[in-house]
PDB file of N, CA and C in Angstrom:
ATOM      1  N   UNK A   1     168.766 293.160 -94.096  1.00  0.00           N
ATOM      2  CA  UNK A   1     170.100 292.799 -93.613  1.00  0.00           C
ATOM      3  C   UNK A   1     170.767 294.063 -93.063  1.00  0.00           C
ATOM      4  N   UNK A   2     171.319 294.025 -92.062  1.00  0.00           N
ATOM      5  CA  UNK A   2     171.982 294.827 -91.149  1.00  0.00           C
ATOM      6  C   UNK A   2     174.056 294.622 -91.041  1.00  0.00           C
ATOM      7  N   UNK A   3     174.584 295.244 -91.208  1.00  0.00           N
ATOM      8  CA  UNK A   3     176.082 294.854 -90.529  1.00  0.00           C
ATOM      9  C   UNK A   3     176.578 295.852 -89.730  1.00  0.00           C
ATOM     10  N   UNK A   4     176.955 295.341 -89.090  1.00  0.00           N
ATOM     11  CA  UNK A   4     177.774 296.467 -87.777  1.00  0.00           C
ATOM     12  C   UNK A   4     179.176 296.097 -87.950  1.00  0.00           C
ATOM     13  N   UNK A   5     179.742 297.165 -88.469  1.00  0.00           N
ATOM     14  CA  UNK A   5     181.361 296.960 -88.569  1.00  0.00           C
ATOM     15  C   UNK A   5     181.818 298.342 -87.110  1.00  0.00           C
ATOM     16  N   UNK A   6     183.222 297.215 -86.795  1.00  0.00           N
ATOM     17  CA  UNK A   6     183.919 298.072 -85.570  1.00  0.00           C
ATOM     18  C   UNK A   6     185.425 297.735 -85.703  1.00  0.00           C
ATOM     19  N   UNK A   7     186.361 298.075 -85.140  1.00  0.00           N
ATOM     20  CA  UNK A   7     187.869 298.001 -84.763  1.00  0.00           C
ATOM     21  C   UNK A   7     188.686 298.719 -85.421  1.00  0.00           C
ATOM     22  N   UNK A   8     188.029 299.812 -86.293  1.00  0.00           N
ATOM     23  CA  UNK A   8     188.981 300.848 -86.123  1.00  0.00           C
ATOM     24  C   UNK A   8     189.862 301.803 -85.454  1.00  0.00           C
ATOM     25  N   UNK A   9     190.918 302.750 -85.716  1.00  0.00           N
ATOM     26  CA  UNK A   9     191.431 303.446 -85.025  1.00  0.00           C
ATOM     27  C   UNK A   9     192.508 304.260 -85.538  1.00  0.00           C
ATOM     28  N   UNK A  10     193.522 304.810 -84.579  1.00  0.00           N
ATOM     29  CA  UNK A  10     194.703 305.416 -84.891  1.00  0.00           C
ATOM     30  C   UNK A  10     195.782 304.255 -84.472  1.00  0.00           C
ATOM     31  N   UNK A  11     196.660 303.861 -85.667  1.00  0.00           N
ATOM     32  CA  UNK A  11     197.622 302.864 -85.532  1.00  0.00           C
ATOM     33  C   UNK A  11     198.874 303.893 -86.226  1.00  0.00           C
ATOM     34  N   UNK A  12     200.485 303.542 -85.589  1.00  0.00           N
ATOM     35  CA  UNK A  12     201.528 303.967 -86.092  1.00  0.00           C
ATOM     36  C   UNK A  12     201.917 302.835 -87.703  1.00  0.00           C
ATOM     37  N   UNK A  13     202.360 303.520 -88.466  1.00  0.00           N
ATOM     38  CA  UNK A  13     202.763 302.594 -89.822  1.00  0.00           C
ATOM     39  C   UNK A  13     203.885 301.483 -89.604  1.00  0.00           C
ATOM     40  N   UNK A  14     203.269 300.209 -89.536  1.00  0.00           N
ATOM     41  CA  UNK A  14     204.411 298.550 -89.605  1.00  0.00           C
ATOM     42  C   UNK A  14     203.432 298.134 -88.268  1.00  0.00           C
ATOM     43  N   UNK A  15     202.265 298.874 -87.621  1.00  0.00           N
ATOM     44  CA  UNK A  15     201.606 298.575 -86.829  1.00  0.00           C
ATOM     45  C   UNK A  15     200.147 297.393 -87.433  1.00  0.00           C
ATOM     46  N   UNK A  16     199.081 297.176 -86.661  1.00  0.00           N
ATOM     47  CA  UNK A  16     198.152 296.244 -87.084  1.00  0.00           C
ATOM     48  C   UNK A  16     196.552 296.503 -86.160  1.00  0.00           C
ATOM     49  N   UNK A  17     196.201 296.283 -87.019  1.00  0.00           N
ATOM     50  CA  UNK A  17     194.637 296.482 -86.699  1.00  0.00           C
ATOM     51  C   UNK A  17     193.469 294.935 -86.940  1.00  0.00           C
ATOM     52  N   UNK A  18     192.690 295.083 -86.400  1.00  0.00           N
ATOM     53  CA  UNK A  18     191.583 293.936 -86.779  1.00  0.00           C
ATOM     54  C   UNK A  18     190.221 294.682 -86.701  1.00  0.00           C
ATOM     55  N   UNK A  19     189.569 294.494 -87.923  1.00  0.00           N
ATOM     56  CA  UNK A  19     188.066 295.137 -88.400  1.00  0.00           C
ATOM     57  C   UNK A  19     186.704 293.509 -88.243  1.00  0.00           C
ATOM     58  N   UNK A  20     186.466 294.351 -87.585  1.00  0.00           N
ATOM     59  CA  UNK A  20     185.514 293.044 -87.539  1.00  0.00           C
ATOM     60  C   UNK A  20     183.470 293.648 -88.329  1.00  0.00           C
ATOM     61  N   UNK A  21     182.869 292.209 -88.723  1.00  0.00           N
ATOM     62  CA  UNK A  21     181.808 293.317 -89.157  1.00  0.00           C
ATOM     63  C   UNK A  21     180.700 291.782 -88.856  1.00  0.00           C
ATOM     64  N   UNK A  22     179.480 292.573 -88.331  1.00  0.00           N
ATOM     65  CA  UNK A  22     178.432 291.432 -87.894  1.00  0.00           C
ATOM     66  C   UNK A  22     177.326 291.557 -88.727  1.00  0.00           C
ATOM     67  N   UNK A  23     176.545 290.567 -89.579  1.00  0.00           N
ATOM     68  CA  UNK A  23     175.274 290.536 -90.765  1.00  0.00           C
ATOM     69  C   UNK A  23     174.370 289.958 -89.377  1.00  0.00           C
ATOM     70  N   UNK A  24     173.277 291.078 -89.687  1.00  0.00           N
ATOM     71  CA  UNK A  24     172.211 290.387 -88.925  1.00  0.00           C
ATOM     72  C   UNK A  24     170.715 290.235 -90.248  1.00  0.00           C
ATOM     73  N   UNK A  25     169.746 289.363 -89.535  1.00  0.00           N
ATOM     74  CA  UNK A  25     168.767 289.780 -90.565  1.00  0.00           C
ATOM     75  C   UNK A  25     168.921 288.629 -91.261  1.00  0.00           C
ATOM     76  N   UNK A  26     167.913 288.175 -92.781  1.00  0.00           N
ATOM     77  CA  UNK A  26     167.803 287.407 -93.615  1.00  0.00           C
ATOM     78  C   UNK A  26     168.833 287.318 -94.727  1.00  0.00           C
ATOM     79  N   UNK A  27     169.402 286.480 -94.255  1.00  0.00           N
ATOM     80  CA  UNK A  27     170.395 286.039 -94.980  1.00  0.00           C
ATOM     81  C   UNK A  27     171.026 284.945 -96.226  1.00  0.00           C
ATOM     82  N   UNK A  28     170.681 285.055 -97.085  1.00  0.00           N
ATOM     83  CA  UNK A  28     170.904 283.819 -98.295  1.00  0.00           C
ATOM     84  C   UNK A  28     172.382 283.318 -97.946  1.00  0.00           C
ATOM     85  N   UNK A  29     171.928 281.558 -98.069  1.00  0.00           N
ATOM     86  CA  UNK A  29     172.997 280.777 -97.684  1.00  0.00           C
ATOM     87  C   UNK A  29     174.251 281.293 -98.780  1.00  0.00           C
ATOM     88  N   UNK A  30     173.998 281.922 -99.830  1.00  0.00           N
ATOM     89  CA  UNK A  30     175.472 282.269-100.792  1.00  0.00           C
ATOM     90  C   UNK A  30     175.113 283.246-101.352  1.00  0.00           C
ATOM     91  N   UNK A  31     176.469 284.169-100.573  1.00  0.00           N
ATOM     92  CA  UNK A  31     176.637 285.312-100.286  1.00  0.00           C
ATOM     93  C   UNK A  31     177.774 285.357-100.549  1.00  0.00           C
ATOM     94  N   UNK A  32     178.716 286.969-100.412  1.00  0.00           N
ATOM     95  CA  UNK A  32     179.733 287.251-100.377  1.00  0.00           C
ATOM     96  C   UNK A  32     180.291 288.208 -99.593  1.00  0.00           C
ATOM     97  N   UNK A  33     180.921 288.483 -98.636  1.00  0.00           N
ATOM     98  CA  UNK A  33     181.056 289.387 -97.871  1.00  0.00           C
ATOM     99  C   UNK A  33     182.812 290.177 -97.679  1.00  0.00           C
ATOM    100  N   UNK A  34     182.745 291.290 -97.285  1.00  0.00           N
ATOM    101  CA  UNK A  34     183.806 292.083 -97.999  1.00  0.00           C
ATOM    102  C   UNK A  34     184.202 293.208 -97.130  1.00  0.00           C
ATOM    103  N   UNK A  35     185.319 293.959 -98.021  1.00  0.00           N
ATOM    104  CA  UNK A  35     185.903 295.342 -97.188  1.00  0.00           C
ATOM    105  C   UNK A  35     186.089 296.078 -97.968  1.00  0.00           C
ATOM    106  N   UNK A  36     185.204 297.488 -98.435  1.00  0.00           N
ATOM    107  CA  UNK A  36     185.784 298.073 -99.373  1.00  0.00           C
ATOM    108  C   UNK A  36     186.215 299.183 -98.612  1.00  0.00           C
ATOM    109  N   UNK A  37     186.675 300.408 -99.112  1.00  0.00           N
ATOM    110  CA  UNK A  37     187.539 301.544 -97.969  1.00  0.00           C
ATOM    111  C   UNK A  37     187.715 302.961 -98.950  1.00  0.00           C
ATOM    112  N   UNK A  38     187.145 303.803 -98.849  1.00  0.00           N
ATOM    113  CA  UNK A  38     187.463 305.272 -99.161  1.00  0.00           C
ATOM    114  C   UNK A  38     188.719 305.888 -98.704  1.00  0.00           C
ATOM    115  N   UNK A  39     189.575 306.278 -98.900  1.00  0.00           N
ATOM    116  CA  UNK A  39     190.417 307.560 -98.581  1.00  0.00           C
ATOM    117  C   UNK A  39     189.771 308.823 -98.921  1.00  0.00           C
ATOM    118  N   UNK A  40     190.564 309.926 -98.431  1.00  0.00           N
ATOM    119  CA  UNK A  40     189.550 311.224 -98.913  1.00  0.00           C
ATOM    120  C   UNK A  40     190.068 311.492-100.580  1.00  0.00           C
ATOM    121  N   UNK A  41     189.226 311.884-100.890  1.00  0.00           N
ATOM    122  CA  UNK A  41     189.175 312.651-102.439  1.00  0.00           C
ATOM    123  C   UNK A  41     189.485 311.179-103.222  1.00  0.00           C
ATOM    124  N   UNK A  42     189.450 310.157-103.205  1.00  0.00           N
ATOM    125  CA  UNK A  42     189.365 309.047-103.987  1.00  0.00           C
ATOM    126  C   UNK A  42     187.601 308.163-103.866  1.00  0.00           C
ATOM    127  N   UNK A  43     187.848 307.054-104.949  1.00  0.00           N
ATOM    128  CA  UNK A  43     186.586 306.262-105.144  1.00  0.00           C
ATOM    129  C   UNK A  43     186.727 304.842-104.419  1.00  0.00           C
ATOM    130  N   UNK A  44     185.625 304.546-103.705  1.00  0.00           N
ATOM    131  CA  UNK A  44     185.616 303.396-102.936  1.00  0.00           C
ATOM    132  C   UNK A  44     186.222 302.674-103.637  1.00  0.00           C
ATOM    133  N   UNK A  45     187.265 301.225-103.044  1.00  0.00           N
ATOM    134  CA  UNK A  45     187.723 300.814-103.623  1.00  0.00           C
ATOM    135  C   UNK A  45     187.852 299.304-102.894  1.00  0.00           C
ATOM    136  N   UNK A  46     187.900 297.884-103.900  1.00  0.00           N
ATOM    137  CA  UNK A  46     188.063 297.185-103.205  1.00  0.00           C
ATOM    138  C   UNK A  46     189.123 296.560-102.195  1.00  0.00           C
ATOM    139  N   UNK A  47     188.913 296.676-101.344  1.00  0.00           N
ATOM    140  CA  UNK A  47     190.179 295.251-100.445  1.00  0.00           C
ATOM    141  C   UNK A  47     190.230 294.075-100.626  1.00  0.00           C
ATOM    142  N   UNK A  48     189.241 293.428 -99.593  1.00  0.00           N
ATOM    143  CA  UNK A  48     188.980 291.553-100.062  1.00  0.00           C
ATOM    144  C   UNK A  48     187.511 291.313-100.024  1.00  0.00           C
ATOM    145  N   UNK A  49     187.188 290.258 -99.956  1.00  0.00           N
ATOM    146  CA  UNK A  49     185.940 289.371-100.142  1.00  0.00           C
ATOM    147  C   UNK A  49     185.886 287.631 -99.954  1.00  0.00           C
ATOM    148  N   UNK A  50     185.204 288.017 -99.490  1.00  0.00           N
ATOM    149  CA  UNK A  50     185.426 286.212 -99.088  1.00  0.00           C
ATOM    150  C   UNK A  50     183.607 285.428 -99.603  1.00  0.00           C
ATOM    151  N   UNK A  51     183.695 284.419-100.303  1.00  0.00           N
ATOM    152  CA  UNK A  51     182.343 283.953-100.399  1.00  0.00           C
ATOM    153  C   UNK A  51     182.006 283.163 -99.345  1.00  0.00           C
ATOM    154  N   UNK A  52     180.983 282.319 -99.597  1.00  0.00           N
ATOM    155  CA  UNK A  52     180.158 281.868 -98.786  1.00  0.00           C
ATOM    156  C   UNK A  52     180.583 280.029 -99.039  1.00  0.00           C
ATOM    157  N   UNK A  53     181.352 280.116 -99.875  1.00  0.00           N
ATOM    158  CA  UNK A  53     181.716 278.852-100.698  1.00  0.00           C
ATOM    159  C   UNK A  53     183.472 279.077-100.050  1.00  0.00           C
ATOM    160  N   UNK A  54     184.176 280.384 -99.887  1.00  0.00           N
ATOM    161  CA  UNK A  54     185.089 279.824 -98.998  1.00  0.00           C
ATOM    162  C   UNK A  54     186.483 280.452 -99.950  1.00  0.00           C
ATOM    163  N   UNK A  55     185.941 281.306-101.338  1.00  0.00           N
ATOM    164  CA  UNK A  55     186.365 281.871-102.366  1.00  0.00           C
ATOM    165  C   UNK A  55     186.923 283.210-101.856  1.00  0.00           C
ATOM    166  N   UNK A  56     188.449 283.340-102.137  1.00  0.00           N
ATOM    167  CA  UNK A  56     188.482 284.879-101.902  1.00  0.00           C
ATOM    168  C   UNK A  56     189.337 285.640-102.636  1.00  0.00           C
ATOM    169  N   UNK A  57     188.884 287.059-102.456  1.00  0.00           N
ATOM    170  CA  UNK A  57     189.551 288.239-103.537  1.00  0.00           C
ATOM    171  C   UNK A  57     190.327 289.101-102.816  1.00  0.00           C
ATOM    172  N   UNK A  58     191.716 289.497-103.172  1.00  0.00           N
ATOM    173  CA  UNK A  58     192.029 290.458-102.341  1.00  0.00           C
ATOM    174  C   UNK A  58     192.483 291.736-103.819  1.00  0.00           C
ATOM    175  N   UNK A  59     192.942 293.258-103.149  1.00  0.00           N
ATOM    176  CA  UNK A  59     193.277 293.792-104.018  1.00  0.00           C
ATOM    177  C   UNK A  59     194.686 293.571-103.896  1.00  0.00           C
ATOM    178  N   UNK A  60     195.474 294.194-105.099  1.00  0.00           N
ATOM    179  CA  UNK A  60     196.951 293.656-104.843  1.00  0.00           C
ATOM    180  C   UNK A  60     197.581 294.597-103.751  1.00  0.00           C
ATOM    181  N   UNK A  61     196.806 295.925-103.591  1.00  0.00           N
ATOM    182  CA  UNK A  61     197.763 296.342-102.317  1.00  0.00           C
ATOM    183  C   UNK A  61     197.888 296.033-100.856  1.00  0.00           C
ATOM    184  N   UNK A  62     197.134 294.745-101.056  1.00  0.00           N
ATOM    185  CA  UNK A  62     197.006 294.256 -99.619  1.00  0.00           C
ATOM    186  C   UNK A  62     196.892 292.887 -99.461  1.00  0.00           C
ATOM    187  N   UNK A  63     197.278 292.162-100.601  1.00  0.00           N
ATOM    188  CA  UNK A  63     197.531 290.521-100.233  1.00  0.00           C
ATOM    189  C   UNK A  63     198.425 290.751 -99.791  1.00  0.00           C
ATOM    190  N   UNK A  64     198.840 289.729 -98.686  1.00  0.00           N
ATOM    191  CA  UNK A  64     199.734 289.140 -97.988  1.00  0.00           C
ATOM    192  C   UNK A  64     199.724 289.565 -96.505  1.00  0.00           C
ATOM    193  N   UNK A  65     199.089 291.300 -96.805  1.00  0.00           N
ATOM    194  CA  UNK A  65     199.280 291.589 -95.334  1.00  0.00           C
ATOM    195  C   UNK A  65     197.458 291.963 -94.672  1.00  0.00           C
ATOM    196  N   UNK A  66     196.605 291.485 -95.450  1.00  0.00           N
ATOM    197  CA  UNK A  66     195.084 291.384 -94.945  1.00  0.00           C
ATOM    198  C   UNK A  66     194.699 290.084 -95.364  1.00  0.00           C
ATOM    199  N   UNK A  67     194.621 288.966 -94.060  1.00  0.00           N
ATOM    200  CA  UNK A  67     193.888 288.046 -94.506  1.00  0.00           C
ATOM    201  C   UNK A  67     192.429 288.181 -94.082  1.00  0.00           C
ATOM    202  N   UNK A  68     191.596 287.801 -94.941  1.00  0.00           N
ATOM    203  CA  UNK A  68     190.014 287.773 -94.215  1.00  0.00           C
ATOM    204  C   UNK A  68     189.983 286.913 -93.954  1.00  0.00           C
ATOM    205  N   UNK A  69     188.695 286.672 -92.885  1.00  0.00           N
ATOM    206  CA  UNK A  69     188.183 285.530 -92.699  1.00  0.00           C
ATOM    207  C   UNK A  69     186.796 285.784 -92.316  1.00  0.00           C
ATOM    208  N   UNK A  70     186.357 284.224 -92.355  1.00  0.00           N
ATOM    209  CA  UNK A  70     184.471 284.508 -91.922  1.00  0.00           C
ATOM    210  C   UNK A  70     184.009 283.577 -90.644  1.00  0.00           C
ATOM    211  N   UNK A  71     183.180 283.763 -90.036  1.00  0.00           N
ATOM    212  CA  UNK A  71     182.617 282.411 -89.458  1.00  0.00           C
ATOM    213  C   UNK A  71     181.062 282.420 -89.526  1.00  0.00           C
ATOM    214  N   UNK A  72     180.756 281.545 -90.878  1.00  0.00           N
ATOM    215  CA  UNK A  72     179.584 281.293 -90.897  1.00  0.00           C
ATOM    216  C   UNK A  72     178.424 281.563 -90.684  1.00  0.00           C
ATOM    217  N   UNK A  73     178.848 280.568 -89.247  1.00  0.00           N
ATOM    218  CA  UNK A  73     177.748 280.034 -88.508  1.00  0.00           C
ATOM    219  C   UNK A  73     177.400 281.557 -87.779  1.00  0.00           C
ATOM    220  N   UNK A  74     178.317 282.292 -87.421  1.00  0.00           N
ATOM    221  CA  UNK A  74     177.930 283.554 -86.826  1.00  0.00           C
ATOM    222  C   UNK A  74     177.526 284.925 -87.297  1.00  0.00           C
ATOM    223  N   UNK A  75     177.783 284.490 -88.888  1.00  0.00           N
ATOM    224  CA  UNK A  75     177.830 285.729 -89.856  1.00  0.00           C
ATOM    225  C   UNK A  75     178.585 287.123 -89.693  1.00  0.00           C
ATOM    226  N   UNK A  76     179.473 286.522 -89.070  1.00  0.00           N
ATOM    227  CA  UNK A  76     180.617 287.157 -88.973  1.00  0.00           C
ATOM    228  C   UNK A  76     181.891 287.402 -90.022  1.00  0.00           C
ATOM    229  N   UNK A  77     182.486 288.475 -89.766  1.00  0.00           N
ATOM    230  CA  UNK A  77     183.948 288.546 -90.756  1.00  0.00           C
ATOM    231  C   UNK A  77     184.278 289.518 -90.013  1.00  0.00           C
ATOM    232  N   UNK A  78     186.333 289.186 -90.111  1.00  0.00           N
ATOM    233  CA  UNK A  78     187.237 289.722 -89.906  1.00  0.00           C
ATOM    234  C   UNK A  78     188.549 290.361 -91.203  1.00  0.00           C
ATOM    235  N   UNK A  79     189.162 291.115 -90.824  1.00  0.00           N
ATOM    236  CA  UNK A  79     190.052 291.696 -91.912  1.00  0.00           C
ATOM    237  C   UNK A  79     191.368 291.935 -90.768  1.00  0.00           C
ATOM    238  N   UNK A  80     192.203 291.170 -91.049  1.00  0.00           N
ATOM    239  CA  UNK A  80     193.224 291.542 -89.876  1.00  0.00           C
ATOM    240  C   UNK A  80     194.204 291.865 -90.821  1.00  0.00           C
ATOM    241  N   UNK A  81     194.624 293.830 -90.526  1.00  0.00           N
ATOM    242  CA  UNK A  81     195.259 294.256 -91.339  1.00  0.00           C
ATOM    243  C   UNK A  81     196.935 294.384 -90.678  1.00  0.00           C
ATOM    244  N   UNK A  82     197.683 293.652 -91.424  1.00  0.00           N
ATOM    245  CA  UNK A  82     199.152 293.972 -90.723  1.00  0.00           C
ATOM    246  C   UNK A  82     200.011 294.546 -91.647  1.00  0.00           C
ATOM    247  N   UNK A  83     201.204 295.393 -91.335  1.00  0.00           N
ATOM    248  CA  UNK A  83     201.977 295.686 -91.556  1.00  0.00           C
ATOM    249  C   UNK A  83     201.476 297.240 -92.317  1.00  0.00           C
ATOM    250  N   UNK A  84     200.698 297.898 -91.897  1.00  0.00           N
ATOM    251  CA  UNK A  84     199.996 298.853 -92.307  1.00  0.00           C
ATOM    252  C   UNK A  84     200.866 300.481 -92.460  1.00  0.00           C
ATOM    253  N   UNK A  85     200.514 301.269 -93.799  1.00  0.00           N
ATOM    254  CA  UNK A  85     201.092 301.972 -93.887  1.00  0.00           C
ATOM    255  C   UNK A  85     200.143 303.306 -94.285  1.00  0.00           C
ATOM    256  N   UNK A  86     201.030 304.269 -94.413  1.00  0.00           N
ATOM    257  CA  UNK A  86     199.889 305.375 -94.424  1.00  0.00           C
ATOM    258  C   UNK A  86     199.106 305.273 -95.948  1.00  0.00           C
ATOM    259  N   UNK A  87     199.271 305.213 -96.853  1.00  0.00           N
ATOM    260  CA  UNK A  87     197.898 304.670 -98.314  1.00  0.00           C
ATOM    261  C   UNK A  87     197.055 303.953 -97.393  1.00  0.00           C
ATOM    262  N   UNK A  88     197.160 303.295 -96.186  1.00  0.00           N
ATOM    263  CA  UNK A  88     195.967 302.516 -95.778  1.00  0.00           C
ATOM    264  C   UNK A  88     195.164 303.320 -95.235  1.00  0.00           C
ATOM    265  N   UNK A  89     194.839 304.440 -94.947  1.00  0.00           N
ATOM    266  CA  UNK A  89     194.364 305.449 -94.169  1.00  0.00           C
ATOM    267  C   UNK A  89     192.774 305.589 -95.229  1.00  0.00           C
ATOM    268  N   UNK A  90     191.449 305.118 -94.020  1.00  0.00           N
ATOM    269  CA  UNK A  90     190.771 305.375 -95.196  1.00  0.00           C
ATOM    270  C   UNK A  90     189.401 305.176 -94.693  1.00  0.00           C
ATOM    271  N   UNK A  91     188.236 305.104 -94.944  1.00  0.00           N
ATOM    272  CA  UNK A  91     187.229 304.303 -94.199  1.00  0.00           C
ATOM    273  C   UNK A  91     186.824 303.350 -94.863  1.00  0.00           C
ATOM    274  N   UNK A  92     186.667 302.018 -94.089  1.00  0.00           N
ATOM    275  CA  UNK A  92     186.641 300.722 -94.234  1.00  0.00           C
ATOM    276  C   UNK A  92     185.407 300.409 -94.253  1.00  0.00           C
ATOM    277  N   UNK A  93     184.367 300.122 -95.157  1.00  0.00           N
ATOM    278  CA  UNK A  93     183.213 299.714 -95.117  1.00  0.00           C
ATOM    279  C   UNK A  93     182.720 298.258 -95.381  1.00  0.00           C
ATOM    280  N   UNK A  94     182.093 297.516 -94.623  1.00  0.00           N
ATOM    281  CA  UNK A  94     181.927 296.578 -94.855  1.00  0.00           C
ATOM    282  C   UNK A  94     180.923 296.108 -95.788  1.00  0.00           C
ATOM    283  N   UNK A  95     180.865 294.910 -96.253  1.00  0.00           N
ATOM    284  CA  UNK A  95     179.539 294.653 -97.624  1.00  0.00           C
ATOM    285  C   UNK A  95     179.284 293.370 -97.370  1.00  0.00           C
ATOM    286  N   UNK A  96     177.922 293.074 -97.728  1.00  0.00           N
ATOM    287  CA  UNK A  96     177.663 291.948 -98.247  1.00  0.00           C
ATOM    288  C   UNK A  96     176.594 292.015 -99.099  1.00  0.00           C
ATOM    289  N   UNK A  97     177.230 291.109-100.216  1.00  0.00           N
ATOM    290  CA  UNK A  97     176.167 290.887-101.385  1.00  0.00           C
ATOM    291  C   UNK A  97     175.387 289.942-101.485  1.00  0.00           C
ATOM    292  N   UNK A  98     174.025 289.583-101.617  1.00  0.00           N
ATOM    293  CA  UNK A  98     173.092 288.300-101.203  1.00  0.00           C
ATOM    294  C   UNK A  98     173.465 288.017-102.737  1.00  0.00           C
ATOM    295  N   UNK A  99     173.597 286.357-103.145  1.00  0.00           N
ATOM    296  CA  UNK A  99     174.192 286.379-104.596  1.00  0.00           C
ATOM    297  C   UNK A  99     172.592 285.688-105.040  1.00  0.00           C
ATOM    298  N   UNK A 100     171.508 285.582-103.821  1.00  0.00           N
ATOM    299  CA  UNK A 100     170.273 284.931-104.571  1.00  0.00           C
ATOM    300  C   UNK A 100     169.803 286.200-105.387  1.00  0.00           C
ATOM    301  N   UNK A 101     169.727 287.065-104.786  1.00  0.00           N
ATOM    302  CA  UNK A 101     169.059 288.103-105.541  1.00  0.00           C
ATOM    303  C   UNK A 101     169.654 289.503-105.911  1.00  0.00           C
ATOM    304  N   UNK A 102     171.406 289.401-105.574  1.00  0.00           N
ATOM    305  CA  UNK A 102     172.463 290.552-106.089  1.00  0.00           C
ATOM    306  C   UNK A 102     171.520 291.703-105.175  1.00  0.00           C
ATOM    307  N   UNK A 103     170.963 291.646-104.027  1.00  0.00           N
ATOM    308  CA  UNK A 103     171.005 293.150-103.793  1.00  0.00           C
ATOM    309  C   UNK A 103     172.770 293.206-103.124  1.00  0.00           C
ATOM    310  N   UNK A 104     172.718 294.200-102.325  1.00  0.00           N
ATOM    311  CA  UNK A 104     174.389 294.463-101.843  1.00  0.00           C
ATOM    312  C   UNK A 104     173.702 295.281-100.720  1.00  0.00           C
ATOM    313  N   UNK A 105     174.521 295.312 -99.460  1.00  0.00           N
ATOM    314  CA  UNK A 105     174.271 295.837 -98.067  1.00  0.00           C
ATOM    315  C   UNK A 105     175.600 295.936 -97.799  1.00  0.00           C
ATOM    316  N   UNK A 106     175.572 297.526 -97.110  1.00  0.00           N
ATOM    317  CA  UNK A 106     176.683 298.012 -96.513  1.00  0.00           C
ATOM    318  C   UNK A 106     176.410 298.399 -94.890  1.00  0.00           C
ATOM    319  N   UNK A 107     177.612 298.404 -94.602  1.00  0.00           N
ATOM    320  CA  UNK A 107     177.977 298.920 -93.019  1.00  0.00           C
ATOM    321  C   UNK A 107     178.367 300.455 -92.937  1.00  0.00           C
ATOM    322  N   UNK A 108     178.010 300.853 -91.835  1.00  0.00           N
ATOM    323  CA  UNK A 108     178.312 302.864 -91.289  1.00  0.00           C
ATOM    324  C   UNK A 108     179.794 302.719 -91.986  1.00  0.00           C
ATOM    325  N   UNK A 109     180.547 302.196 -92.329  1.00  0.00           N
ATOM    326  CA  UNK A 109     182.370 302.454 -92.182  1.00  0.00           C
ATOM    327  C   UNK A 109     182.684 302.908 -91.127  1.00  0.00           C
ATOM    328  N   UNK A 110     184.252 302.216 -91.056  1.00  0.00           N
ATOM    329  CA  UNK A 110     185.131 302.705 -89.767  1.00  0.00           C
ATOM    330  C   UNK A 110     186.080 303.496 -90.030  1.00  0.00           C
ATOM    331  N   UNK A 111     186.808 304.426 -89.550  1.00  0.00           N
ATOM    332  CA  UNK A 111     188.089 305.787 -89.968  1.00  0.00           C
ATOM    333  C   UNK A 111     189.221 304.087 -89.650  1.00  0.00           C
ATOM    334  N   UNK A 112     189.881 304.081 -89.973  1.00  0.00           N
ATOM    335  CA  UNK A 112     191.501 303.738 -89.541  1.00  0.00           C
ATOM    336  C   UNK A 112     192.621 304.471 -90.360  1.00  0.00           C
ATOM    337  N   UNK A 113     193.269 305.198 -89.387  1.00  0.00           N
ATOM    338  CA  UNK A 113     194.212 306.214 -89.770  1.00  0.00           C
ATOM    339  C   UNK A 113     195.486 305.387 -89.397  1.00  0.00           C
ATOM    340  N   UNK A 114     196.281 305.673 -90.313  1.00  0.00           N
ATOM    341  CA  UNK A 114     197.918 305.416 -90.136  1.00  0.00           C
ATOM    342  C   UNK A 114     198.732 306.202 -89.786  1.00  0.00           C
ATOM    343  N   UNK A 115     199.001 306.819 -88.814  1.00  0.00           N
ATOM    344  CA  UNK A 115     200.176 307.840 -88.719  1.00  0.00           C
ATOM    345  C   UNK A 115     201.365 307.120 -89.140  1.00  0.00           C
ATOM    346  N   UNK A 116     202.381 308.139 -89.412  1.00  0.00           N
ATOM    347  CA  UNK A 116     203.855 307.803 -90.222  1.00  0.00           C
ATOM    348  C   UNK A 116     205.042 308.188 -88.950  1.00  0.00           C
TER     349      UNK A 116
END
């Protein structure tokens, strides 16, 4: 399994971004797929997750203003981040976990910086 995550950048803070990330490769019908994100000198950490069943997790510093979404059929996911502030500054890595056999696959990460 492969993902190509893209749509990062430099955004001003109350500004908005959209991360998009593509699974290629063998794929188990239930799965879970996700955004976790580094800042510097901190530990990856989660954002959201969305299952394959349609289930989703967000962390609390970002419900309301990151909804995910998936499309399936394309093995696709989005993270459309709004109202963004500088704590969001970080690299955004994408995941997916195959839940037949719990391995976990990640994406290069993307920078998205917040200027203030």
């Amino acid at each position: 399994v492969q993902l190509q995550a893209s749509g990062g950048g430099l955004v001003q803070a109350g500004g908005s971004l959209r991360l998009s990330c593509a699974a290629s490769g063998t794929i188990f019908s239930l799965n879970k797929m996700g955004w976790y994100r580094q800042a510097p000198g901190k530990q990856r950490e989660l954002v959201a997750t969305l299952t394959s069943g349609g289930r989703s997790n967000y962390a609390v510093s970002v419900k309301g203003r990151f909804p995910i979404s998936r499309d399936k059929a394309k093995n696709t996911m989005d993270l459309q981040m709004n109202s963004l502030n500088t704590e969001d500054t970080a690299v955004y890595y994408c995941n997916l976990r195959d839940l037949g056999n719990n391995r976990n696959y990640w994406g290069q990460g993307t920078l998205v910086t917040v200027s203030s």
